[in-house]
C-alpha atoms as a PDB file:
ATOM      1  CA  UNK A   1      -9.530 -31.051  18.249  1.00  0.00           C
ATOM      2  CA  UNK A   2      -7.191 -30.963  15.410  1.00  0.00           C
ATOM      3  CA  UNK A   3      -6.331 -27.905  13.592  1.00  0.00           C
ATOM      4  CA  UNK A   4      -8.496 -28.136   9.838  1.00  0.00           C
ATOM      5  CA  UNK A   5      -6.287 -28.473   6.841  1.00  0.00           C
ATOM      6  CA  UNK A   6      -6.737 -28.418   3.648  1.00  0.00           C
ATOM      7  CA  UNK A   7      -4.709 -29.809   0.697  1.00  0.00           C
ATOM      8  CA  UNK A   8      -4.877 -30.016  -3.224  1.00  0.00           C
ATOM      9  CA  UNK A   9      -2.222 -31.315  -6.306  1.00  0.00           C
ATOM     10  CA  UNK A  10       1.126 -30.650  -5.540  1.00  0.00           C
ATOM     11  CA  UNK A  11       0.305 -29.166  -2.004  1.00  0.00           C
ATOM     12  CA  UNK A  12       1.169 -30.667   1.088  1.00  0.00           C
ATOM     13  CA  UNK A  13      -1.157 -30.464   4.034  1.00  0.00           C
ATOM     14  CA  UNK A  14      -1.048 -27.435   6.484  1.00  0.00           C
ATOM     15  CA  UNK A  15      -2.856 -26.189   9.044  1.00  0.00           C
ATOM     16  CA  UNK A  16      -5.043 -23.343   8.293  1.00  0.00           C
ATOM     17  CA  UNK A  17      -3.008 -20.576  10.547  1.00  0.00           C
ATOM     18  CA  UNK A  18       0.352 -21.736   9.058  1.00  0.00           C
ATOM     19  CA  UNK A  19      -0.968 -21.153   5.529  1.00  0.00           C
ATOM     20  CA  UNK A  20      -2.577 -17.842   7.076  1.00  0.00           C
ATOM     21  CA  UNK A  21       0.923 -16.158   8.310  1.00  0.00           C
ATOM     22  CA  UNK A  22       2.689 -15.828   5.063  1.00  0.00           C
ATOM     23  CA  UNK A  23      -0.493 -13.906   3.856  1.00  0.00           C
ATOM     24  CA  UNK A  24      -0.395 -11.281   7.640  1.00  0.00           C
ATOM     25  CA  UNK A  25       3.752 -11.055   6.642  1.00  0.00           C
ATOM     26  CA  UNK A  26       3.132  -9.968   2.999  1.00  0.00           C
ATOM     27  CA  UNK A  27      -0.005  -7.747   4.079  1.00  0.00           C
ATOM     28  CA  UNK A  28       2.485  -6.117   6.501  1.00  0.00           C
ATOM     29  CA  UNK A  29       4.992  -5.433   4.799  1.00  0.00           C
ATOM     30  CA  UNK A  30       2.523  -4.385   1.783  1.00  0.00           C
ATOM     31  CA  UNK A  31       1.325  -1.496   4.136  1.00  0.00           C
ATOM     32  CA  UNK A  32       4.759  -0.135   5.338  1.00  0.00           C
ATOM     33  CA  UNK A  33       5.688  -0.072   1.550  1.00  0.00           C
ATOM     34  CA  UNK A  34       2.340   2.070   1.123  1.00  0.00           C
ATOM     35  CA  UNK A  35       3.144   4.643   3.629  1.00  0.00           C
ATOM     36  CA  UNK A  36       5.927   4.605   2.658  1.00  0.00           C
ATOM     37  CA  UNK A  37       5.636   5.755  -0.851  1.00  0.00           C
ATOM     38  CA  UNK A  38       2.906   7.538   0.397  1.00  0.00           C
ATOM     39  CA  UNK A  39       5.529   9.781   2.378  1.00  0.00           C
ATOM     40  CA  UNK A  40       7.784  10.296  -0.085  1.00  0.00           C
ATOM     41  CA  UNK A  41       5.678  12.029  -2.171  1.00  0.00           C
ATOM     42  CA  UNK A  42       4.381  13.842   0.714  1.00  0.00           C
ATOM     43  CA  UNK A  43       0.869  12.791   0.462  1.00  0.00           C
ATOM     44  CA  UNK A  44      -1.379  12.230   3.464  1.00  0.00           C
ATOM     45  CA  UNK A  45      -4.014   9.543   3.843  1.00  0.00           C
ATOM     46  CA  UNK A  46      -6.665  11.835   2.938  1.00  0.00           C
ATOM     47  CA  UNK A  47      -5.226  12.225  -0.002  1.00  0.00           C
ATOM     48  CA  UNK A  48      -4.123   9.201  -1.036  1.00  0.00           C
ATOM     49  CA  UNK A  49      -7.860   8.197  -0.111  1.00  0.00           C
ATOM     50  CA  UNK A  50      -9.294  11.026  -2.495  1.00  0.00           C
ATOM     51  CA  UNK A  51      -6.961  10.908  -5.222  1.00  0.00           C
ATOM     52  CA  UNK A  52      -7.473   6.942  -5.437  1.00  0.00           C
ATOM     53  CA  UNK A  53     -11.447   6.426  -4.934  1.00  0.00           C
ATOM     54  CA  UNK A  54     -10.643   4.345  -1.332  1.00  0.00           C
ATOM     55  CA  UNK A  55     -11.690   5.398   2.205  1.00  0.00           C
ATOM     56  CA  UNK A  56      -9.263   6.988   4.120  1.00  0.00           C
ATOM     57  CA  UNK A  57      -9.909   4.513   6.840  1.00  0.00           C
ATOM     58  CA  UNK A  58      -9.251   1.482   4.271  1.00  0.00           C
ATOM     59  CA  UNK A  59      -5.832   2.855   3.467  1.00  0.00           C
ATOM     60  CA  UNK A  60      -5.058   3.213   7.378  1.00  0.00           C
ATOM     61  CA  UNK A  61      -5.857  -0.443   7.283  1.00  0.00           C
ATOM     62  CA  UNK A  62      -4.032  -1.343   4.617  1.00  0.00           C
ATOM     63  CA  UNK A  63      -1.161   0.469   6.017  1.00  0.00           C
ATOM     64  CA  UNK A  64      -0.892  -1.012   8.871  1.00  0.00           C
ATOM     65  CA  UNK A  65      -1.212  -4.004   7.033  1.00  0.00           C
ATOM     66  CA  UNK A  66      -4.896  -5.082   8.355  1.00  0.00           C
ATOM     67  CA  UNK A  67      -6.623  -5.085   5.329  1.00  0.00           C
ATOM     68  CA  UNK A  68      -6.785  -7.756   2.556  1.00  0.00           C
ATOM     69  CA  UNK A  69      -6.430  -5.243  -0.900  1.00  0.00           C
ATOM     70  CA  UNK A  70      -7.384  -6.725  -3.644  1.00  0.00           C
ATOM     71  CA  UNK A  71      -5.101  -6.086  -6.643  1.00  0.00           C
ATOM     72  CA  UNK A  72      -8.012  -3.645  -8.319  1.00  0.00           C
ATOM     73  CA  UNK A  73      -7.542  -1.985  -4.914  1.00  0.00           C
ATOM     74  CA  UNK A  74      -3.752  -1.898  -5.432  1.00  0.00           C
ATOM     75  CA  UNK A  75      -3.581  -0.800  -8.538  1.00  0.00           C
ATOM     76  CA  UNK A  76      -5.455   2.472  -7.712  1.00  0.00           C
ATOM     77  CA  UNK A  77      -3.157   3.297  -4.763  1.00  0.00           C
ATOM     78  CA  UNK A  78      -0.120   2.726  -7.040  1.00  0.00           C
ATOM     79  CA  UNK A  79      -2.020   4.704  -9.881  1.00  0.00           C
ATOM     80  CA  UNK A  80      -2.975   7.567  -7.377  1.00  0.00           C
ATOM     81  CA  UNK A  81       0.836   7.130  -5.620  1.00  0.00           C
ATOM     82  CA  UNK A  82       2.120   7.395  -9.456  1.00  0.00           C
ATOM     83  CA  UNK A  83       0.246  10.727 -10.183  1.00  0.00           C
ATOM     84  CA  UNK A  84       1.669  12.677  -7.186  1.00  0.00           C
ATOM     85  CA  UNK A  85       4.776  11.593  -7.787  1.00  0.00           C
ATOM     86  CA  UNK A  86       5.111  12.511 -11.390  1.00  0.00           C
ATOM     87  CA  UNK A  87       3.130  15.934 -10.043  1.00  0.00           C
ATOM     88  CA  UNK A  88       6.035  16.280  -8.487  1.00  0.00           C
ATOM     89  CA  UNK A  89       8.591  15.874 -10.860  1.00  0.00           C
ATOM     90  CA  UNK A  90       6.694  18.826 -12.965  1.00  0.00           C
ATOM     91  CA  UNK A  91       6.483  20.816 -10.458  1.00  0.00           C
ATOM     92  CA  UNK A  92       9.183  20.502  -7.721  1.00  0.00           C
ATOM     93  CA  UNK A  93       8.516  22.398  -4.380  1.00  0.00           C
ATOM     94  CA  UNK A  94      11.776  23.783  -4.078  1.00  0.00           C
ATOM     95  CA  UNK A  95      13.174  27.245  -3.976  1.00  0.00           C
ATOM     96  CA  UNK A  96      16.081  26.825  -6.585  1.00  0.00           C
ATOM     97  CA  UNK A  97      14.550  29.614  -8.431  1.00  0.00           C
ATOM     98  CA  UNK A  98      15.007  32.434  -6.176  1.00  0.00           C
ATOM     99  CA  UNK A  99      18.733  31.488  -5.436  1.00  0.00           C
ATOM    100  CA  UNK A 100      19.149  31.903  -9.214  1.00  0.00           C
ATOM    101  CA  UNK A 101      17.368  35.602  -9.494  1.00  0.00           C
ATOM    102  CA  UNK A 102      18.365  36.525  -6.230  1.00  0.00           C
END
């Protein structure tokens, strides 16, 4: 049996899983750059999940690039990502303050 196809103006014919591997790639690397910014702001999935409305089992999908976000989806990771990070700017967890006063 022949792999299905599809095909519309201006696009050539491909089989279904071709068409499908781009999407897995970008998905992939969509998650790593998740956890990624997800780490740097030292968050953990929890609160990622919490802070942007999505189960904390959704955003281990998502970061291991299993899960097909939609870009409402998205934007409520990168809002939530966003917050902690400018959180963090505000209030930096460091200890240059007591090297100053001793």
């Amino acid at each position: 049996m022949r792999p299905r196809t599809f095909s519309g103006p201006g696009i050539r014919m491909l089989p279904r899983q071709a068409a499908s591997e781009p999407a897995g790639e970008f998905l992939a690397l969509l998650g790593e750059r998740v956890r990624e910014m997800r780490a740097l702001c030292g968050m953990s999935r929890r609160q990622l999940a919490a802070k942007s409305g999505i189960s904390e089992r959704y955003v281990a999908q998502i970061e291991a690039g299993r899960g097909n976000v939609s870009i409402v989806l998205l934007l409520r990771i990168a809002y939530a990502i966003r917050c902690a990070q400018d959180a963090e700017a505000a209030f930096p967890n460091d200890d240059s303050h007591d090297r100053i006063t001793g």
